[in-house]
Protein backbone atom coordinates (compact mmCIF):
# COMPACT_ATOMS: atom_id res chain seq x y z
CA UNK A 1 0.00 0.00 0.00
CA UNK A 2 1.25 3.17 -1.29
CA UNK A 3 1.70 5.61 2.41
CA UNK A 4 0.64 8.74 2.74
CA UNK A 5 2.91 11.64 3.89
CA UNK A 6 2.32 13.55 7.71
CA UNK A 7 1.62 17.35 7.33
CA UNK A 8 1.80 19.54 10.07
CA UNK A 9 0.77 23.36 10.14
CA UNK A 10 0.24 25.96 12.31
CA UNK A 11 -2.06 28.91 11.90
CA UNK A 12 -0.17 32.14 10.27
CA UNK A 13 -1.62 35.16 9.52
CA UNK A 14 0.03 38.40 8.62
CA UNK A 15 -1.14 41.58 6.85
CA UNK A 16 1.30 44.11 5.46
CA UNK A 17 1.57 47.30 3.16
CA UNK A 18 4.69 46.62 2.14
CA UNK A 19 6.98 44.01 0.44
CA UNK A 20 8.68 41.53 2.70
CA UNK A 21 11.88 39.89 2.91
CA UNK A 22 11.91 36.64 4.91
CA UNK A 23 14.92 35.59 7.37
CA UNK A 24 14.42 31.77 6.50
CA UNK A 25 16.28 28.62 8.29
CA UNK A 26 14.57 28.58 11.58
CA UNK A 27 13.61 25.15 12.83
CA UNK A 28 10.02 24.41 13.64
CA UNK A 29 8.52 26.21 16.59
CA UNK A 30 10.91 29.21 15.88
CA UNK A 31 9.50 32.56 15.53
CA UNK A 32 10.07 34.00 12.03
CA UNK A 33 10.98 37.65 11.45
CA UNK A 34 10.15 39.44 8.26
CA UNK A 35 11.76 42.78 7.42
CA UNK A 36 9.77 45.61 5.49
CA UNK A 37 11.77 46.76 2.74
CA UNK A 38 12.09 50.51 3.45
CA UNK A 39 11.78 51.94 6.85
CA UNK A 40 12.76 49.83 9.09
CA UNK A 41 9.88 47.84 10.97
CA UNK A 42 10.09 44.28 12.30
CA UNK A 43 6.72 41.64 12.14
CA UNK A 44 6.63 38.89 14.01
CA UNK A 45 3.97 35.68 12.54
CA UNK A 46 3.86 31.77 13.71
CA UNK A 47 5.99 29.90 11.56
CA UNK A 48 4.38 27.12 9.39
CA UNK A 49 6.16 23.55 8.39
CA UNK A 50 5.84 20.50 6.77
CA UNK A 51 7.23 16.74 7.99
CA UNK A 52 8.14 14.71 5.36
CA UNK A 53 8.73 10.84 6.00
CA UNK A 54 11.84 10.24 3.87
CA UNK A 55 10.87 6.15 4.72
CA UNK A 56 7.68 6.39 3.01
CA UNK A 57 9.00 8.32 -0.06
CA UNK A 58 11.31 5.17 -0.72
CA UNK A 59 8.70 3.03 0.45
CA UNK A 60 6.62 4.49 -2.40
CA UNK A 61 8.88 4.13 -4.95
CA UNK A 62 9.99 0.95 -4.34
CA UNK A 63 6.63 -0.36 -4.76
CA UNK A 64 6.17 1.92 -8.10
CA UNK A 65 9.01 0.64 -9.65
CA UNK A 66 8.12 -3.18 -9.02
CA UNK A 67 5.20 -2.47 -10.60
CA UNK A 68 7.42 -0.88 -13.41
CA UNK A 69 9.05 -3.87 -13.93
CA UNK A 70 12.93 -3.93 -15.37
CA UNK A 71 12.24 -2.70 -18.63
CA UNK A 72 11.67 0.54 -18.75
CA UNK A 73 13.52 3.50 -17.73
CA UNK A 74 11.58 5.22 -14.76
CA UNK A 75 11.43 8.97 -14.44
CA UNK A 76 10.11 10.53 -11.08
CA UNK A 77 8.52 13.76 -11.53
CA UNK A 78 9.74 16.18 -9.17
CA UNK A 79 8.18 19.43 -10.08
CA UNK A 80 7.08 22.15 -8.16
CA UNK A 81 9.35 21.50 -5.41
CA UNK A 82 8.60 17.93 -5.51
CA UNK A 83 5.45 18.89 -5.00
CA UNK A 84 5.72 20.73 -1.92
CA UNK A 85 7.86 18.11 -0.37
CA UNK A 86 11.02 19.57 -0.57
CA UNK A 87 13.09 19.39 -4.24
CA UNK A 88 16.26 17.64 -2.81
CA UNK A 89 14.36 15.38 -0.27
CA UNK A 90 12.28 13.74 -2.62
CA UNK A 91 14.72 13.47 -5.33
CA UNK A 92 17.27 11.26 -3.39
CA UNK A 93 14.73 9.39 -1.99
CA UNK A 94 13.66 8.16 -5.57
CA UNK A 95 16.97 7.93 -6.70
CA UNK A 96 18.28 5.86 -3.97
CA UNK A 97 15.07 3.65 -4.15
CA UNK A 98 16.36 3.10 -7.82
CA UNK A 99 14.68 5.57 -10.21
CA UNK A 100 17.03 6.59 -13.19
CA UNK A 101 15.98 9.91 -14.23
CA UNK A 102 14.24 13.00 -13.19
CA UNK A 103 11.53 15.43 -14.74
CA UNK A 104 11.59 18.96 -13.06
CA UNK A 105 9.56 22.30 -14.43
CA UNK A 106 12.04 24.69 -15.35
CA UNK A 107 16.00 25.43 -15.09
CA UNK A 108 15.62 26.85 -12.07
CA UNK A 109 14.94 22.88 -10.31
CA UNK A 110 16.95 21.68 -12.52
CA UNK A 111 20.20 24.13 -11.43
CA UNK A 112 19.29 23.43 -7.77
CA UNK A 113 19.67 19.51 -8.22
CA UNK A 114 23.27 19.77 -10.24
CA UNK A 115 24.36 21.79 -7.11
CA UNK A 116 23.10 19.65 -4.69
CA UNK A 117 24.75 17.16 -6.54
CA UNK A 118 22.63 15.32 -8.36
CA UNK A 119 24.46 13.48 -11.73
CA UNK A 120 21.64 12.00 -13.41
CA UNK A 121 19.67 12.77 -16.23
CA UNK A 122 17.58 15.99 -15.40
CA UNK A 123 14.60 16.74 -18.13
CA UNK A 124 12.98 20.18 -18.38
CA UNK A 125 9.39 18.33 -19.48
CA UNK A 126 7.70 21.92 -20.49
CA UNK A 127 8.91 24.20 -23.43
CA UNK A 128 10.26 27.17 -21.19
CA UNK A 129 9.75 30.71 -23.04
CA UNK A 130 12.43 31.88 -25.50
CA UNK A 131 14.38 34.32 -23.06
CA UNK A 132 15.32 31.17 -20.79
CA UNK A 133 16.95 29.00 -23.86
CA UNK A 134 20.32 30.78 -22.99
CA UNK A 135 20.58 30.03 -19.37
CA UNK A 136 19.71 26.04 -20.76
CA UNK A 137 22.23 26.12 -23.35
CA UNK A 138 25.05 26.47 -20.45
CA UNK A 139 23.24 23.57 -18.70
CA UNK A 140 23.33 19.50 -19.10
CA UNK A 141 19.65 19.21 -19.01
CA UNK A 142 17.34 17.74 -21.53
CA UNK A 143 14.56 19.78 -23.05
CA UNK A 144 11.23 19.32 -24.07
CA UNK A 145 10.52 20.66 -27.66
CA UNK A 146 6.55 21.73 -28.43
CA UNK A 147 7.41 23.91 -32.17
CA UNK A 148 9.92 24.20 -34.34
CA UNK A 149 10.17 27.97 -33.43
CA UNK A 150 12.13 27.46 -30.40
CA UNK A 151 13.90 24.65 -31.45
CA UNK A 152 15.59 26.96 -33.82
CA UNK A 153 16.05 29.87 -30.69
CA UNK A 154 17.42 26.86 -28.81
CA UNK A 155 20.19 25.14 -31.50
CA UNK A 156 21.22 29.45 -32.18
CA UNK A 157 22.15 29.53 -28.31
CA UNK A 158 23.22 26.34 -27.61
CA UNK A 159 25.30 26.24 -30.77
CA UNK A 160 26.63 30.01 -29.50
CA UNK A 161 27.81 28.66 -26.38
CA UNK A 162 29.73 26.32 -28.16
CA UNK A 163 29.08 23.31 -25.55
CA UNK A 164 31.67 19.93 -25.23
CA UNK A 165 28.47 17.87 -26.69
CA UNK A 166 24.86 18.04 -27.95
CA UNK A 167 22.10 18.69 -25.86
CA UNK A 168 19.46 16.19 -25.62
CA UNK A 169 16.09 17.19 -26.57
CA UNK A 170 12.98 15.50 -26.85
CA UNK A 171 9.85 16.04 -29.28
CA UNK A 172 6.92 16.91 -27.79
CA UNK A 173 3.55 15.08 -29.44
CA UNK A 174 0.19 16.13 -28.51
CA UNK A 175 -1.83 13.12 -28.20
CA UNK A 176 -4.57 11.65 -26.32
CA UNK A 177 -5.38 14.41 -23.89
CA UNK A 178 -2.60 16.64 -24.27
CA UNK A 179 -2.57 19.70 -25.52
CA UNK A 180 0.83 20.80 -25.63
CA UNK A 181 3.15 19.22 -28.13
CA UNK A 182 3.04 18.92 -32.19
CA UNK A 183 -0.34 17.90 -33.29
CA UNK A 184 0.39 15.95 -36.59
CA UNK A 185 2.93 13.84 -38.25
CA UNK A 186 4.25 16.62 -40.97
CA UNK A 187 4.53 19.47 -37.94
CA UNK A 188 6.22 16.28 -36.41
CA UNK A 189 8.55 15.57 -38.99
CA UNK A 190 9.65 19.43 -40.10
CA UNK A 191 10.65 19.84 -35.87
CA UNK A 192 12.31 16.45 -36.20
CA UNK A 193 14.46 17.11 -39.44
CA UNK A 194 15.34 20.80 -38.27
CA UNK A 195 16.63 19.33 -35.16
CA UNK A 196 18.77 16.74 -36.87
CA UNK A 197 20.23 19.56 -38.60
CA UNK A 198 21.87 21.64 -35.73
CA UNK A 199 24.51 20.24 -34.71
CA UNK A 200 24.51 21.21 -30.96
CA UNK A 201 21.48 19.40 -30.59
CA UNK A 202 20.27 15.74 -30.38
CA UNK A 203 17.16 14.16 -30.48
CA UNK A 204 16.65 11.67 -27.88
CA UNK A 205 13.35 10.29 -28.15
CA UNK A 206 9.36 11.13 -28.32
CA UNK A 207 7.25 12.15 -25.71
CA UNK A 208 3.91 12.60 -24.86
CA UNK A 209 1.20 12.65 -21.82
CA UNK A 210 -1.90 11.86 -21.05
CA UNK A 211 -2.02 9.02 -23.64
CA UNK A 212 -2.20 5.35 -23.70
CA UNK A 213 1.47 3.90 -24.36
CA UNK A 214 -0.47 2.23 -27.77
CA UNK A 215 -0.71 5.94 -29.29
CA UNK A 216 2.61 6.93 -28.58
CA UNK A 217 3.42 3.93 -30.29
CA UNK A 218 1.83 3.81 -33.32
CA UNK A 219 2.85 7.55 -34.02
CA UNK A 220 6.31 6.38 -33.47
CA UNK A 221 5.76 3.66 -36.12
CA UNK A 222 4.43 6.56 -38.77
CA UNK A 223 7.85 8.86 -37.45
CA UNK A 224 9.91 5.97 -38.46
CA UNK A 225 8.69 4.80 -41.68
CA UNK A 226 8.57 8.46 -42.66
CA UNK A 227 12.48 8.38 -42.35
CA UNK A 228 12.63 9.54 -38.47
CA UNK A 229 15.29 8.60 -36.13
CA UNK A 230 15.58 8.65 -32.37
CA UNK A 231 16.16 6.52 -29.33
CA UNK A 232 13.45 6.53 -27.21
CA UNK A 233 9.48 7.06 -26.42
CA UNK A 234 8.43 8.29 -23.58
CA UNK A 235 4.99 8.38 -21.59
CA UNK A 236 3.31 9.70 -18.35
CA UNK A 237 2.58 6.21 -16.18
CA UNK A 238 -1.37 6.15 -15.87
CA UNK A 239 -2.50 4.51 -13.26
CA UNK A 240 -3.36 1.22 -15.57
CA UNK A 241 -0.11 0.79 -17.11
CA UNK A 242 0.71 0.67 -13.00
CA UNK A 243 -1.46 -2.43 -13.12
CA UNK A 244 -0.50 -3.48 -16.05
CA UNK A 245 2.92 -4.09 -17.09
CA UNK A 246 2.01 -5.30 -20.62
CA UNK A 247 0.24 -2.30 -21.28
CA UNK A 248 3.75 -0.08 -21.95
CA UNK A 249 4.78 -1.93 -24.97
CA UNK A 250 8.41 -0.89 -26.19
CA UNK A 251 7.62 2.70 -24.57
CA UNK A 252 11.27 3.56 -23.33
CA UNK A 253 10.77 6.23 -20.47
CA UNK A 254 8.09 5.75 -17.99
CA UNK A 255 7.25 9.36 -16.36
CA UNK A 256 5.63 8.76 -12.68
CA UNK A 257 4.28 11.78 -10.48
CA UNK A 258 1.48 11.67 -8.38
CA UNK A 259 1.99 7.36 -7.36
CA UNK A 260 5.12 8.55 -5.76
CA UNK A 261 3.55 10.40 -3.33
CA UNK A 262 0.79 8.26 -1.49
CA UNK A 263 -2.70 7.99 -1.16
CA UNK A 264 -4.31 8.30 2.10
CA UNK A 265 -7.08 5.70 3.35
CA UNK A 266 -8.62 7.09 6.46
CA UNK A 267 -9.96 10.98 6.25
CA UNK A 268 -10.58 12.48 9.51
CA UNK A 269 -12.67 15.44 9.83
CA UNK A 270 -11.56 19.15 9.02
CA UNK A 271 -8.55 16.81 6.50
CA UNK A 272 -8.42 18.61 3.18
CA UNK A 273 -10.47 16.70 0.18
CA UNK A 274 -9.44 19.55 -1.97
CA UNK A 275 -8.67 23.16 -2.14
CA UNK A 276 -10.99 24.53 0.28
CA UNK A 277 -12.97 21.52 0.70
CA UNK A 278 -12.57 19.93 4.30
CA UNK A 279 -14.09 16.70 5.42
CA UNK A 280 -17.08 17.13 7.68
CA UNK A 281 -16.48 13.84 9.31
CA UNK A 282 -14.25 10.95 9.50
CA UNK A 283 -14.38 8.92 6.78
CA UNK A 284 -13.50 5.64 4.44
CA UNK A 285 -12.16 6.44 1.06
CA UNK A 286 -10.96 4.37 -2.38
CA UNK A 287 -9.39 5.35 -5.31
CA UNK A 288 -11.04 4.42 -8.70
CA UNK A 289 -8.97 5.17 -11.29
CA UNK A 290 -11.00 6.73 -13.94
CA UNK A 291 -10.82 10.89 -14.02
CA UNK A 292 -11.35 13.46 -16.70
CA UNK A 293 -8.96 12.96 -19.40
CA UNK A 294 -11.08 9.54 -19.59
CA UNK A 295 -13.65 12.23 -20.56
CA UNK A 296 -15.44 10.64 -17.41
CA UNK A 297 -17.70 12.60 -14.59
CA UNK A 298 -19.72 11.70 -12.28
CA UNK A 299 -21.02 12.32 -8.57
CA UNK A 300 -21.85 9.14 -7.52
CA UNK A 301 -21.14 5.58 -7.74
CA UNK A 302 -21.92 2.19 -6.41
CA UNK A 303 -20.16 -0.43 -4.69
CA UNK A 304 -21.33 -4.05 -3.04
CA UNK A 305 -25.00 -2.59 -3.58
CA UNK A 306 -24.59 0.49 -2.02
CA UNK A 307 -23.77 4.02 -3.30
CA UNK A 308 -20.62 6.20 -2.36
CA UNK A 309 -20.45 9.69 -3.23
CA UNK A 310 -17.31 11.09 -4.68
CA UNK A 311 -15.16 13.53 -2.79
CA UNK A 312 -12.26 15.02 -4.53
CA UNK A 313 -14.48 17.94 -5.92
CA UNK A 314 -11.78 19.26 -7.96
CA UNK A 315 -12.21 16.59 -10.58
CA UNK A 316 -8.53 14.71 -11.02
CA UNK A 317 -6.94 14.11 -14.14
CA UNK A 318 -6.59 10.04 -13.57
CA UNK A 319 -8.22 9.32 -10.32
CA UNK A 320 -11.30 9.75 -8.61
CA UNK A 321 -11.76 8.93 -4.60
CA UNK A 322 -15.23 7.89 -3.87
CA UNK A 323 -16.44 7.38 -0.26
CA UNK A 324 -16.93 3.75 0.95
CA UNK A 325 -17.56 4.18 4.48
CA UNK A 326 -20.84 2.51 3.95
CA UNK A 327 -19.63 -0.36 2.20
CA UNK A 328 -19.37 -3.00 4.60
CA UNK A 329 -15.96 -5.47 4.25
CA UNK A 330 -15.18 -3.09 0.75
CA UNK A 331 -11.11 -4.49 -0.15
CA UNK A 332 -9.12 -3.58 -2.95
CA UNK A 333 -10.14 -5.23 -6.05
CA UNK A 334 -14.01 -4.50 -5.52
CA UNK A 335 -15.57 -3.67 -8.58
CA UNK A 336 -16.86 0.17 -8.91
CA UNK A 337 -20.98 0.56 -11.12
CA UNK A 338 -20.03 3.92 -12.57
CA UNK A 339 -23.99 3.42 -14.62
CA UNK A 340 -26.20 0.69 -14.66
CA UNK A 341 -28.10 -1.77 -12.39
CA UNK A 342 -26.55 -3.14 -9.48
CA UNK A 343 -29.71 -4.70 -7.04
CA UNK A 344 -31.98 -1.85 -6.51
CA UNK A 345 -29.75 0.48 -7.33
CA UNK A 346 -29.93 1.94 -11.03
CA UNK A 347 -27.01 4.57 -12.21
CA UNK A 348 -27.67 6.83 -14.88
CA UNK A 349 -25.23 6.75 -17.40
CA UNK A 350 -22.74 10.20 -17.11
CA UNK A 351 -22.94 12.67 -19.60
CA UNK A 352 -19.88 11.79 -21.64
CA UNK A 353 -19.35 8.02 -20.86
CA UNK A 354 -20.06 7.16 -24.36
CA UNK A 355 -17.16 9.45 -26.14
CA UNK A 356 -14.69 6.86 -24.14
CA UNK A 357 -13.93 3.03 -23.88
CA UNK A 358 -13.86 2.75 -20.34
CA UNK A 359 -12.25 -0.67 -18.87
CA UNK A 360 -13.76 -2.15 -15.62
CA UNK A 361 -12.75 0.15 -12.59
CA UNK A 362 -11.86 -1.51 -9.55
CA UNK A 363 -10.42 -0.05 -6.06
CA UNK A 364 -6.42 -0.72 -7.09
CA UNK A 365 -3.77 -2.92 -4.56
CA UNK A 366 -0.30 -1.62 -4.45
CA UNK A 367 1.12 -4.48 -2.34
């Protein structure tokens, strides 16, 4: 079972007319001070903290990449400040669980992980803006390419900076649910050609989110037979290629985010369900994973005959927790009515089930 993170936070409050500077590197408990830029005025707030359980990071990732398997390369997504967890915390925890590579946002993570020391692989997985492809070209990242317009900004300042080998760069291919990325096989194979002709950069492979490993690959298939070359797909892990080790196919790169960072069981009340949603009481809740880029919605399902009301009311991408506090002996594996009859109990069938081929949600095991 994938473990959930402890979060601890006090109350802080502060109003100000002015901008602040913070004095940071107090430890927990500490006052903070914060010093108005200008006149010289001191403010004194409750500091606020997280606790991050380095065990259940590994823990987590461990168990992701046994579901990976051995034949893929697996990328842990460590954006945002790993997602709040702390960007150097979370990133040698997956790396000495066993992960390979890393996906970050921008340079700025990826600078802060070459000088904490990190060696391996960094990839920038969103097209910065033009003004940013200098600082890259200095940098041994890899970068995500969307157009062909700042491919060519990117080989005219990486070729300026005249760097000891080509940059790795990846083309970006907007399938499935994604937006971002080229959208057809000629804007495809123009980015792709262009890139094999600057010779400061070097295309590493196709990427993509938010598709089924099947799409990426039959696009690959069209690259190739059009005369493309390059090493490597890559695709974001959905939770049933986590299930289902068959279902990558020869996709290369595996990119996993949200699975590394655990899914809590038992809600209590006042826990957050989503932003400014709190639980009114304690509570019993699954994970089906079926969300909207399966172009699926709804407010209510059924399980063992009874119905459970869903509770992350911002609508994930993948996953969608239901409540089964109701259902007595519920266990992973259960199978989830999304429409239909189960008993007495009839579903109506949501409003855009039928533009998708959904497979048979259950409540998933990790162990």
């Amino acid at each position: 079972m994938l473990r959930c993170i402890t979060i601890l936070l006090s109350t802080m409050t502060l109003t100000v007319f002015a901008s602040l500077q913070a004095d940071f590197g107090q430890v927990p408990g500490e006052r903070q001070r914060f010093r108005v830029l200008g006149p010289t005025r001191t403010y004194t707030v409750s500091q606020s903290w997280i606790e991050v359980s380095y065990s259940d990071l590994t823990h987590n990732a461990g168990k992701v990449l046994y579901q990976l398997g051995p034949d893929v390369i697996p990328l842990a997504i460590v954006q945002g400040n790993g997602y709040g967890h702390g960007l150097d915390t979370v990133a040698k925890a997956f790396l000495g669980a066993g992960f390979k590579e890393l996906g970050v946002a921008d340079i700025n993570e990826a600078i802060t992980l070459r000088q904490e020391g990190v060696e391996v692989p960094i990839h920038i997985i969103y097209q910065p803006d033009f003004l940013t492809a200098r600082v890259m070209a200095l940098e041994n990242v890899e970068v995500y390419i969307e157009d062909l317009s700042f491919a060519r900004v990117l080989c005219e300042e990486t070729t300026a900076v005249k760097r000891e080998a080509p940059m790795q760069v990846h083309v970006k291919a907007a399938l499935g649910a994604a937006v971002q990325g080229v959208s057809s096989l000629e804007e495809a194979m123009e980015l792709i050609e262009y890139i094999n002709t600057c010779s400061s950069l070097q295309l590493r492979g196709i990427t993509t989110e938010h598709a089924e490993p099947k799409e990426l690959e039959v696009f690959a298939e069209k690259l190739r037979v059009a005369g493309a070359k390059f090493g490597v797909t890559g695709v974001a892990a959905s939770p049933k290629m986590l299930r289902d080790k068959e279902a990558y196919g020869t996709t290369g790169i595996v990119h996993v985010s949200a699975a590394l960072y655990g899914q809590q069981e038992i809600v209590k009340a006042g826990d957050m369900l989503h932003e400014g949603h709190h639980a009114k009481r304690d509570m019993t809740v699954a994970v089906i994973y079926q969300g909207y880029t399966d172009a699926f919605q709804v407010d209510e399902v059924a399980v063992r005959g009874k119905l459970c009301q869903r509770v992350d009311l911002g609508n994930s991408m993948r996953v969608t927790i239901i409540d089964v506090t109701a259902v007595p002996l519920v266990q992973v594996g259960d199978v989830v009515l999304l429409h239909g009859k189960d008993g007495s109990i009839e579903l109506k069938k949501p409003w855009n089930l039928a533009a998708v081929s959904i497979g048979v949600p259950r409540i998933p095991k990790w162990d």
